[in-house]
Protein backbone atom coordinates (compact mmCIF):
# COMPACT_ATOMS: atom_id res chain seq x y z
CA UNK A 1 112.73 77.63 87.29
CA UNK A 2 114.57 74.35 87.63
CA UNK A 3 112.35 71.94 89.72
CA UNK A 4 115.78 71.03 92.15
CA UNK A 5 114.40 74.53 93.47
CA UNK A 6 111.23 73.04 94.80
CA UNK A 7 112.23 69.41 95.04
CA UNK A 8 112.06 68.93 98.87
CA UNK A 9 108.94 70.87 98.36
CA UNK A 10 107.63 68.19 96.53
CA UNK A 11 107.83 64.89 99.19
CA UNK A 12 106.94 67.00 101.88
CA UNK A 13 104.52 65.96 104.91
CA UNK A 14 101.68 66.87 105.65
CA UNK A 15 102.36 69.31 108.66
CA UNK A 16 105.28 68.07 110.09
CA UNK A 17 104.68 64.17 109.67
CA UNK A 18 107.75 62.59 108.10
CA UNK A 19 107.82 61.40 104.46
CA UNK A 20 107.39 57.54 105.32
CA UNK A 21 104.03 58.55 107.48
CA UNK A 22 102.52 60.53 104.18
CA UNK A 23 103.36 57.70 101.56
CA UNK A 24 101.60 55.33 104.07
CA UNK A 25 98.59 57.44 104.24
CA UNK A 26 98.56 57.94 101.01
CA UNK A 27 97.59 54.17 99.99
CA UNK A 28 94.63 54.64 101.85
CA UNK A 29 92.99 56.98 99.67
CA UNK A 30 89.55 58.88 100.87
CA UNK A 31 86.38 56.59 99.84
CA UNK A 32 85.30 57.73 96.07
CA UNK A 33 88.17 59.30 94.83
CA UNK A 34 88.52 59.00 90.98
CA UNK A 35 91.02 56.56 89.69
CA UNK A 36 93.71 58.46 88.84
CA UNK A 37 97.62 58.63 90.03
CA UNK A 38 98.44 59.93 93.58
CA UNK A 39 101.58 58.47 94.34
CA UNK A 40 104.22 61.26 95.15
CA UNK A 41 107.41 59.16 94.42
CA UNK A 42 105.65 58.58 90.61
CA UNK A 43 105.36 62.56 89.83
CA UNK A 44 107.87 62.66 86.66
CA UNK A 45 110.66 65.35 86.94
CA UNK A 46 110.10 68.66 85.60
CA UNK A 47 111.46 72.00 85.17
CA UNK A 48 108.48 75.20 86.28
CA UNK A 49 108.86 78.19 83.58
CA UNK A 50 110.34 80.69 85.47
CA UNK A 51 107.97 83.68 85.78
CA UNK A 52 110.42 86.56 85.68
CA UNK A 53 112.05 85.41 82.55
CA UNK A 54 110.89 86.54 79.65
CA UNK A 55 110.34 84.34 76.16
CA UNK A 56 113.23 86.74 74.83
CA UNK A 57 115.92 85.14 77.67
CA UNK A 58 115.70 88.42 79.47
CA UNK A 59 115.37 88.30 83.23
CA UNK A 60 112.51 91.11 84.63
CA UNK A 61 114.36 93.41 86.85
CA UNK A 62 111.49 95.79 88.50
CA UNK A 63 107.88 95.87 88.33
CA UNK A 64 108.05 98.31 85.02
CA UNK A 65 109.33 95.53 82.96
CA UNK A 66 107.12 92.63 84.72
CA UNK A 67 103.71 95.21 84.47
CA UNK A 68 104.64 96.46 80.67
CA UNK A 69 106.01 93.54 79.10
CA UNK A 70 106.69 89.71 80.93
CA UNK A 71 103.25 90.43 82.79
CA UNK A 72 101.36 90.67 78.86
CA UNK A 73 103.10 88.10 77.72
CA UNK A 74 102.19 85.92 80.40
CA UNK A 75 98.45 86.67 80.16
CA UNK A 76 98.58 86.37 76.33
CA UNK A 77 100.32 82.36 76.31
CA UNK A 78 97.51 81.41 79.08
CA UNK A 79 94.99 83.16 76.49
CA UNK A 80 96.22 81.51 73.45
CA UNK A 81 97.33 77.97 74.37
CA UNK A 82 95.03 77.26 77.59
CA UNK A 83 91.47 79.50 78.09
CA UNK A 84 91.21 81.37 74.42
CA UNK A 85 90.72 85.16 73.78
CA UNK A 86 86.99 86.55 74.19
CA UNK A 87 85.81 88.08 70.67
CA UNK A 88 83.67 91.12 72.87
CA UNK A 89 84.43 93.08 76.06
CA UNK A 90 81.84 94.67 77.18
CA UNK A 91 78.79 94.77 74.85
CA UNK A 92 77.29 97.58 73.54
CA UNK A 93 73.89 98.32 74.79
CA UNK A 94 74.78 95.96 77.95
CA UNK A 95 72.65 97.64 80.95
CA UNK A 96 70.31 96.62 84.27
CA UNK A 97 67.54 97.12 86.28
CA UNK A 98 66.28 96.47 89.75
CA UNK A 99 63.93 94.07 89.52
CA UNK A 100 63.32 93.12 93.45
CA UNK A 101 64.03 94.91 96.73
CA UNK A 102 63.94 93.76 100.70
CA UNK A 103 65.19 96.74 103.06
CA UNK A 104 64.12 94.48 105.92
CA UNK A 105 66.77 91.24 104.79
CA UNK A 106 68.65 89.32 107.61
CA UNK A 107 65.80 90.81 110.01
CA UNK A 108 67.13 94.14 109.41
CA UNK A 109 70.61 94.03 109.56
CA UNK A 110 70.70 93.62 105.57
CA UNK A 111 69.49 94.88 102.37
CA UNK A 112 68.70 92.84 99.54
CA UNK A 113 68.38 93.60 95.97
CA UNK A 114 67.98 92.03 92.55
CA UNK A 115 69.27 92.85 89.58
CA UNK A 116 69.01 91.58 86.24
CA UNK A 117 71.87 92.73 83.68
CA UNK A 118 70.98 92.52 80.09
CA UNK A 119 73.93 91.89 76.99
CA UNK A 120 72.39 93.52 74.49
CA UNK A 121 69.62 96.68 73.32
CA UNK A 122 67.07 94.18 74.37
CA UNK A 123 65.73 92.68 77.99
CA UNK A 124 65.63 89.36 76.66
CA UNK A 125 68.12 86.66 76.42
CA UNK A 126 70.96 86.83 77.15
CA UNK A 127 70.71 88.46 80.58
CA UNK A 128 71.96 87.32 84.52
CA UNK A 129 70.18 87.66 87.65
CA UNK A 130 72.44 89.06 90.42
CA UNK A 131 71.47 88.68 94.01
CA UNK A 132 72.72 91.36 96.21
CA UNK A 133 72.84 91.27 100.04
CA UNK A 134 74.64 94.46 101.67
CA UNK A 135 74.68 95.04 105.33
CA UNK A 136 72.99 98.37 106.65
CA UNK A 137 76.08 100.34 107.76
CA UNK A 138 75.36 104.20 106.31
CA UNK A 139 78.75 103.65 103.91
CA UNK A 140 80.08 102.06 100.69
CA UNK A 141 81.17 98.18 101.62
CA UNK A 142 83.01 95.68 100.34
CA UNK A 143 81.74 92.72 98.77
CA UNK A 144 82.77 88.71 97.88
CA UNK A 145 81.46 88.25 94.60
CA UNK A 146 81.17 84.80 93.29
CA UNK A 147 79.29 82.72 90.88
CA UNK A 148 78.78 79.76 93.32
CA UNK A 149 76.54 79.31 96.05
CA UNK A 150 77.90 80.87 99.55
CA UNK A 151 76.35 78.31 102.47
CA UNK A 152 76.03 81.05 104.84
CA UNK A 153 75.23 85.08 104.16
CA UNK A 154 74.54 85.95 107.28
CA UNK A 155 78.66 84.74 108.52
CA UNK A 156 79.17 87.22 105.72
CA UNK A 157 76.85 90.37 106.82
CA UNK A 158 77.86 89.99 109.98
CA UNK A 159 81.44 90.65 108.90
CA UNK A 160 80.59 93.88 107.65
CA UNK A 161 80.81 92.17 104.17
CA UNK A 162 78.41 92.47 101.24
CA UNK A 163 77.50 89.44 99.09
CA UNK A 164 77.23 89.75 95.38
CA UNK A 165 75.89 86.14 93.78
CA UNK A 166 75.16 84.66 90.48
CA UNK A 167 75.06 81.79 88.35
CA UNK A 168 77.17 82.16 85.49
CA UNK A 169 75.75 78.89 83.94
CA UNK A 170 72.49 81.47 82.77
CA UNK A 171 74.96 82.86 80.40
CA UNK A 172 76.70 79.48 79.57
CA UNK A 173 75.61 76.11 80.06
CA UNK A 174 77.80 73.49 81.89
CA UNK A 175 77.14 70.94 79.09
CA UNK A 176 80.23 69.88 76.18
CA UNK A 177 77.34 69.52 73.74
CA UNK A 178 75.19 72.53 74.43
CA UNK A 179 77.99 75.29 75.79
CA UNK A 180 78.93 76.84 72.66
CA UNK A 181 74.89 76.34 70.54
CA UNK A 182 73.26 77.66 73.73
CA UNK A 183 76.06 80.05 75.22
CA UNK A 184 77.33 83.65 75.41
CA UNK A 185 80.12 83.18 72.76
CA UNK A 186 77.30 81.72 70.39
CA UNK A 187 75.48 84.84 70.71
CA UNK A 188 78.43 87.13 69.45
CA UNK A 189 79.93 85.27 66.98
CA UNK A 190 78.49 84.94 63.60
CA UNK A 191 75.38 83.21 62.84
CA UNK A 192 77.32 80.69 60.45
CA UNK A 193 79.95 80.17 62.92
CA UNK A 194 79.61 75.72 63.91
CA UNK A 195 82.31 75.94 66.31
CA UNK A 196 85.07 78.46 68.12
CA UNK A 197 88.29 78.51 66.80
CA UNK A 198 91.47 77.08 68.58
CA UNK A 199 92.82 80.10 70.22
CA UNK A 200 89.23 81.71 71.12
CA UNK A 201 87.72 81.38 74.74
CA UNK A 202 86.21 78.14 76.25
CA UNK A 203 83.12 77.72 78.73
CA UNK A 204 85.85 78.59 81.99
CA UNK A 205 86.67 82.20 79.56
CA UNK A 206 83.19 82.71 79.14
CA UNK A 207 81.94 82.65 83.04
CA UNK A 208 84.96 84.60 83.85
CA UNK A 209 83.44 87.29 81.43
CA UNK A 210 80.39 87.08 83.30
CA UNK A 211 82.59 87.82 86.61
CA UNK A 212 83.79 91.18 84.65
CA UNK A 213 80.40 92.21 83.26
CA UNK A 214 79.15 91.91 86.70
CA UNK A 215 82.23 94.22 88.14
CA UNK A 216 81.52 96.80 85.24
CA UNK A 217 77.04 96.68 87.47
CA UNK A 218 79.41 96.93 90.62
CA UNK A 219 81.19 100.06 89.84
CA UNK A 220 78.01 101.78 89.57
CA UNK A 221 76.48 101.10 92.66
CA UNK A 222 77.42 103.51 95.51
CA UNK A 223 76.09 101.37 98.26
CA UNK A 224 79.40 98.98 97.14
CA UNK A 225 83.31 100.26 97.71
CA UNK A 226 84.01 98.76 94.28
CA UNK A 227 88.10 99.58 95.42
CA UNK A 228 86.77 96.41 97.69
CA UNK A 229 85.11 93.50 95.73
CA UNK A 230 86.91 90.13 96.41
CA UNK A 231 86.27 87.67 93.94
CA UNK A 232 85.68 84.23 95.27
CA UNK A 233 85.50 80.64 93.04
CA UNK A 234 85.10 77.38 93.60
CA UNK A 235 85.91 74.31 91.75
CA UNK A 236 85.14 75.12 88.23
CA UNK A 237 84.35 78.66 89.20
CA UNK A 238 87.48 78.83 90.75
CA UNK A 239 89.23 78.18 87.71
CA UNK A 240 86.96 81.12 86.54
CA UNK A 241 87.61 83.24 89.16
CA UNK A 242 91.52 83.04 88.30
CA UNK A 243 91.27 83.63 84.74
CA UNK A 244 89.02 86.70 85.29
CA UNK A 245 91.28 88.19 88.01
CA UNK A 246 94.47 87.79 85.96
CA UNK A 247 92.85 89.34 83.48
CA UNK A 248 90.87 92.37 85.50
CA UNK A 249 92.83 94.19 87.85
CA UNK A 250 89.48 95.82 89.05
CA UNK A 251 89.47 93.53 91.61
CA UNK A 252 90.70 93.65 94.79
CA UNK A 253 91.63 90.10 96.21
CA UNK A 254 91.00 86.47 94.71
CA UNK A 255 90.12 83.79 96.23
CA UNK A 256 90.12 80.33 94.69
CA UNK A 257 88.60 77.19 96.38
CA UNK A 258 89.51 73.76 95.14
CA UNK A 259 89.97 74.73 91.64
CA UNK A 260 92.50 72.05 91.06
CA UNK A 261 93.78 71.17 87.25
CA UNK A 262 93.70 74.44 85.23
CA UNK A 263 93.02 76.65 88.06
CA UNK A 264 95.52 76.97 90.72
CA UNK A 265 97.86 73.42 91.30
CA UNK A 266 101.24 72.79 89.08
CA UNK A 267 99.48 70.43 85.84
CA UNK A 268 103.10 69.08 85.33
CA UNK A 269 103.28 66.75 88.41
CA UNK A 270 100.36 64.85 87.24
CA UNK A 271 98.28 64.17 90.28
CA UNK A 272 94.71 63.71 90.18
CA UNK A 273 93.12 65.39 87.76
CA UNK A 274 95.05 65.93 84.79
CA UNK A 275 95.08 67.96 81.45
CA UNK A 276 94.02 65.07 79.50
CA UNK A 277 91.31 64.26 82.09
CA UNK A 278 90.01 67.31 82.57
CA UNK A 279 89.54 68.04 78.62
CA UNK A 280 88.45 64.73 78.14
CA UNK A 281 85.73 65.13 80.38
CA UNK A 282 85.15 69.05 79.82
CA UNK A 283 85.99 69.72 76.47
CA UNK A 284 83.89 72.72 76.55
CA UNK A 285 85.69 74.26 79.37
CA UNK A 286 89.24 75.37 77.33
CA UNK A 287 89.98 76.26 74.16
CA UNK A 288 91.31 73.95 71.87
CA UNK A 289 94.85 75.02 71.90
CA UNK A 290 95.06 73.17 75.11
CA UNK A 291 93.75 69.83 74.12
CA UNK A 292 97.09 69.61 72.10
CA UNK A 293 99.08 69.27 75.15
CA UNK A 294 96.96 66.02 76.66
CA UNK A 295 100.44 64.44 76.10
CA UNK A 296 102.88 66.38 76.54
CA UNK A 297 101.69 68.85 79.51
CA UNK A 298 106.04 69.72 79.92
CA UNK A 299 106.17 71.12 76.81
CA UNK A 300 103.13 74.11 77.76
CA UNK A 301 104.82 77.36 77.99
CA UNK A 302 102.79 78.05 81.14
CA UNK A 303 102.23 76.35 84.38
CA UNK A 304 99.96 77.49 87.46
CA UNK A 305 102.06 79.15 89.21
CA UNK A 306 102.03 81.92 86.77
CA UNK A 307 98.42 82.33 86.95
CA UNK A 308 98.61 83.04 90.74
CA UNK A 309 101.95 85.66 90.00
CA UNK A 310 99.44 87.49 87.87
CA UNK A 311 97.58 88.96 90.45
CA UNK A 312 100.47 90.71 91.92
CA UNK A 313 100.85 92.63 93.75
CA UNK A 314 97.14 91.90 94.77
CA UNK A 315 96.09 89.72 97.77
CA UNK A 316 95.58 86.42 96.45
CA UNK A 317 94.45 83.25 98.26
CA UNK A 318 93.87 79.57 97.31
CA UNK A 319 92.77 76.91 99.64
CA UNK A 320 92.13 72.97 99.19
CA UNK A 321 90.41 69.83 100.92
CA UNK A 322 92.60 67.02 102.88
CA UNK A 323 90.05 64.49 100.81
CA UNK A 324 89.95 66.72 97.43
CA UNK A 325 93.36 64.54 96.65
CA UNK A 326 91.61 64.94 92.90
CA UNK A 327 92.45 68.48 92.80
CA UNK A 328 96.17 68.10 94.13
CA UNK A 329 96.43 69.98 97.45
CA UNK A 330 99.66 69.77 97.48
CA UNK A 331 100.61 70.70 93.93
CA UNK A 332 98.48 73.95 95.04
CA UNK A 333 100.58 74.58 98.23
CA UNK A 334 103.89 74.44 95.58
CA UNK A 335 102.39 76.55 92.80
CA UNK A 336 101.94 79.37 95.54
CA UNK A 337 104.89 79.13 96.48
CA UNK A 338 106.30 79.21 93.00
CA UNK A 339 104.54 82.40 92.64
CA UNK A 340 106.53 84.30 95.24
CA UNK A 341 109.57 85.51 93.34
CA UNK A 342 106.73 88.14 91.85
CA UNK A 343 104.93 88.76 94.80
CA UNK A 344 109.41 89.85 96.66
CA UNK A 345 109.52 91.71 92.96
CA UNK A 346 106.96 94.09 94.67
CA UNK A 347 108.46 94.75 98.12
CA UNK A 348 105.40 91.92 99.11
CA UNK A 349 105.44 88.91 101.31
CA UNK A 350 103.69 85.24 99.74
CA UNK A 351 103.01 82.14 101.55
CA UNK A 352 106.06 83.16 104.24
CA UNK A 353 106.57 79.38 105.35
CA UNK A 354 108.79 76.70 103.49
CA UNK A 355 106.27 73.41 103.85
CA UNK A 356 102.52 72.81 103.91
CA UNK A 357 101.26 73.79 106.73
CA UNK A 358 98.93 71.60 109.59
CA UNK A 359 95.62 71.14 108.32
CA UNK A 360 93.32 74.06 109.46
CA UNK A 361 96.05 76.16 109.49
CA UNK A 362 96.14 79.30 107.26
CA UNK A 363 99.40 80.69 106.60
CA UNK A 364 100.82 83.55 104.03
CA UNK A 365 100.62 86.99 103.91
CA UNK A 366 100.23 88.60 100.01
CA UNK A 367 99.59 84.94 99.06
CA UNK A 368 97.19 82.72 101.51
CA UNK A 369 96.72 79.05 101.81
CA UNK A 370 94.83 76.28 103.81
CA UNK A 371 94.38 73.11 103.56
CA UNK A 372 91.00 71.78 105.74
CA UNK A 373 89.86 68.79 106.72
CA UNK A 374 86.96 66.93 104.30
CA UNK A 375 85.84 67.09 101.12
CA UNK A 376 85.41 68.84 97.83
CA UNK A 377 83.20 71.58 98.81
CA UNK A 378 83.23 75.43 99.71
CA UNK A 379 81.93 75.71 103.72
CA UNK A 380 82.13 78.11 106.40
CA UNK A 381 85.33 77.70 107.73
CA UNK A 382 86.57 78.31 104.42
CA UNK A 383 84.28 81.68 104.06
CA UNK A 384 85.72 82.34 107.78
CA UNK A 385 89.50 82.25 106.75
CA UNK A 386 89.00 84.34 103.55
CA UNK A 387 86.84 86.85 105.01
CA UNK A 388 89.77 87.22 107.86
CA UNK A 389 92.39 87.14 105.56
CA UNK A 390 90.17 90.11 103.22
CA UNK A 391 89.79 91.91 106.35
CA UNK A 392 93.78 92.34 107.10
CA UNK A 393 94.35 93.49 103.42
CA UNK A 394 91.14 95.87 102.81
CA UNK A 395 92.59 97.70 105.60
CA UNK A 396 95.38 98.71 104.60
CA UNK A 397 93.39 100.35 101.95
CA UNK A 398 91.24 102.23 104.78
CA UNK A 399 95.17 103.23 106.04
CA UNK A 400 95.85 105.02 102.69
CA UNK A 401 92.96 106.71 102.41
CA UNK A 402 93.23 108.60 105.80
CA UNK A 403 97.10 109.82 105.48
C-alpha cells in the first residue's frame, strides 16, 4: 500500500483545525511526555504492506482466499518476527473451581463469583484468580473481559453487561529480568531451557494466552453468552488484547485502549514510542525476532494495520488520549483506516470518515475510534463509548437468532 494513499492522512488536524494550528500545538507538548520525536513534518516516508496482497504477489480476491491463505500468513509473520509462537495451547489437566460467591453484589442487582483456574493436574502454581460480576437478568449475558482494572462495574451492570477481570501478571511477571525464570512459558518449557528462542512468544504472547485460557472457563459457564465476550485492553494489555483476538476468533469484539507501539498505531512513522524504545525498555514483552528491526522498522513485513484487519469481519475498536502523544493517536486513527480494504472485502463498513475526528467524538462502524481528552489511562467515558458501540453490534447477533 503506497503511503501517497494515506499521505493527506498523515498532516491532518485535529478535527477540522488547519495544518498550521496542529504543528503550533504540537510544540507545546502535554507536561511529562517522554522525550521522544513528535513532529509530523519529521515522520520519514514509507510505503504500508498492503494487506490483501499476498507474499506470493497475488492480490486476495474474496474472503476464501483472505480466511484460507493471506489471513494465515498474516498471523504467522506477526508470530514469527514480532510476538513469537506459544509452545502449549491449552494445557492438559488445566481446570477451575469456585472459590467465592456473593448473590447479593451491586446491592442486588449483581452476582459475583470467583474463580481460580489451575494450568496443570495440580491446584498449585501456576493458577489465575478471575473475578466475575454478572448482572441478575434470568439469561446468558455478555461480558467485557479484560486483564486490567475497569474503574467502574457498576456503569457496566447497569448496561446489562457482565464483567470478567484478571491480572494476567499472576501468570507472568511485568519484570525483563524475572518474566521468563518466574513466568508461564518457564513452566512449559524444559527445565534446562536459560532463555526462549527467537521466534517463540514474549511476555505480551504470554498474557494474551491467559486472555484464551480464560475464554476456554467462559465457554463453560451458562450464566455467560460466550457468542458475546468483548475483549477489552489497555496499554500493555491492549497490545495483549490484539494479539489474542487475532489469534482467537472466539471472541466477539476487541477493544484496545492506548496500546500504542506494537499494539494498534503504524510503528513506521516513528512517533513516540518506537520499536527500539519499546524493546529497549521491555525486552521481555516480544520475542526476539523483533529486536532485529530496532533499525530498520521499514524493512518488517508487517505493520499495525494488519493486526486490526485480522479481526475481520469482527467489530473492532481502538481509542487513544489527546495527551497519550507517546502512544501516537494519530498513527492509530491511520492504521484503522488502513485496515478497511479488509473490513469492504466483507460487505463491512470501517472507520466511515476520511480525517480524525473532534475529540470526544466516536466515529466508525465495523471499525471504531475516539480520541478523548487527557491522559494515558482507561476511564469511564471510554467504558461508555465501547459498551455503546458493543451494544449496536451484539445486536445484530440477537437479530439472527430470531429469523
Amino acid at each position: 500500500m503506497e503511503m501517497k494513499e494515506l499521505l493527506s492522512l498523515s498532516f491532518l488536524a485535529i478535527g477540522v483545525l488547519p495544518l498550521c494550528a496542529i504543528l503550533a500545538q504540537e510544540k507545546k507538548l502535554p507536561p511529562d511526555t517522554p522525550a521522544g520525536q513528535y513532529d509530523e513534518l519529521k515522520v520519514p516516508p514509507y510505503t504500508l504492506p498492503d494487506p490483501l496482497v499476498m507474499l506470493n504477489g497475488q492480490r486476495v480476491a474474496d474472503t476464501s482466499v483472505w480466511n484460507m491463505k493471506r489471513r494465515p500468513e498474516i498471523l504467522r509473520m506477526f508470530e514469527e518476527n514480532v510476538y513469537g509462537k506459544a509452545t502449549v495451547n491449552r494445557p492438559e489437566g488445566m481446570h477451575w473451581e469456585t472459590t467465592a460467591e456473593d448473590r447479593n453484589a451491586l446491592n442486588g442487582s449483581a452476582v459475583e463469583k470467583k474463580v481460580m483456574l489451575y494450568f496443570s493436574k495440580e491446584n498449585s502454581w501456576p493458577k489465575l484468580e478471575i473475578d466475575i460480576i454478572l448482572p441478575n437478568l434470568g439469561k446468558p449475558v455478555p461480558v467485557l473481559m479484560a486483564s486490567t482494572w475497569v474503574p467502574d462495574a457498576k456503569l457496566v451492570v447497569n448496561k446489562g453487561f457482565g464483567l470478567v477481570t484478571f491480572d494476567a501478571r499472576e501468570i507472568e511477571p511485568d519484570d525483563k529480568d524475572s518474566a521468563y525464570k518466574k513466568g508461564i512459558r518457564k513452566f512449559f518449557d524444559p527445565p534446562d531451557r536459560k532463555v526462549p528462542a527467537l521466534d517463540e512468544w514474549g511476555t505480551i504472547a504470554a498474557w494474551s494466552w491467559t486472555m484464551r485460557r480464560v475464554m476456554d472457563y467462559i465457554e463453560t459457564n451458562t450464566a455467560i453468552d460466550s457468542r458475546k465476550v468483548c475483549l477489552l485492553g489497555f496499554s500493555r494489555f491492549g497490545k495483549a488484547a490484539m494479539w489474542a483476538g487475532a489469534q482467537d476468533e472466539r471472541f466477539a469484539i476487541i477493544f484496545s485502549c492506548e496500546s500504542g507501539c506494537g499494539g494498534a498505531t503504524i510503528v513506521r512513522r516513528g512517533i513516540g514510542e518506537t520499536v527500539k524504545l519499546i524493546n529497549n525498555q521491555f525486552p521481555h514483552w516480544f520475542n526476539g525476532n523483533f529486536k532485529s528491526f530496532n533499525d530498520r522498522v521499514s524493512e518488517l513485513p508487517v505493520d499495525w494495520h494488519m493486526l486490526i484487519a485480522l479481526m475481520a469481519p469482527r467489530p473492532v475498536y481502538v481509542s487513544t488520549a489527546e495527551e497519550d502523544l507517546w502512544g501516537d493517536p494519530r498513527g492509530t486513527f491511520l492504521a484503522a483506516k488502513a485496515a478497511e480494504p479488509v473490513y469492504e472485502l466483507f460487505g463491512e463498513r470501517g472507520l466511515r470518515v476520511t480525517q480524525m475526528p473532534p475529540i470526544e467524538t466516536s466515529v466508525g462502524d465495523f471499525i471504531g475510534y475516539h480520541m478523548r481528552k487527557g491522559k494515558h489511562g482507561l476511564i469511564d467515558e471510554d467504558t461508555e463509548k465501547f459498551i455503546e458501540f458493543a451494544e449496536k453490534h451484539l445486536s445484530k447477533t440477537d437479530a439472527n437468532d430470531n429469523r
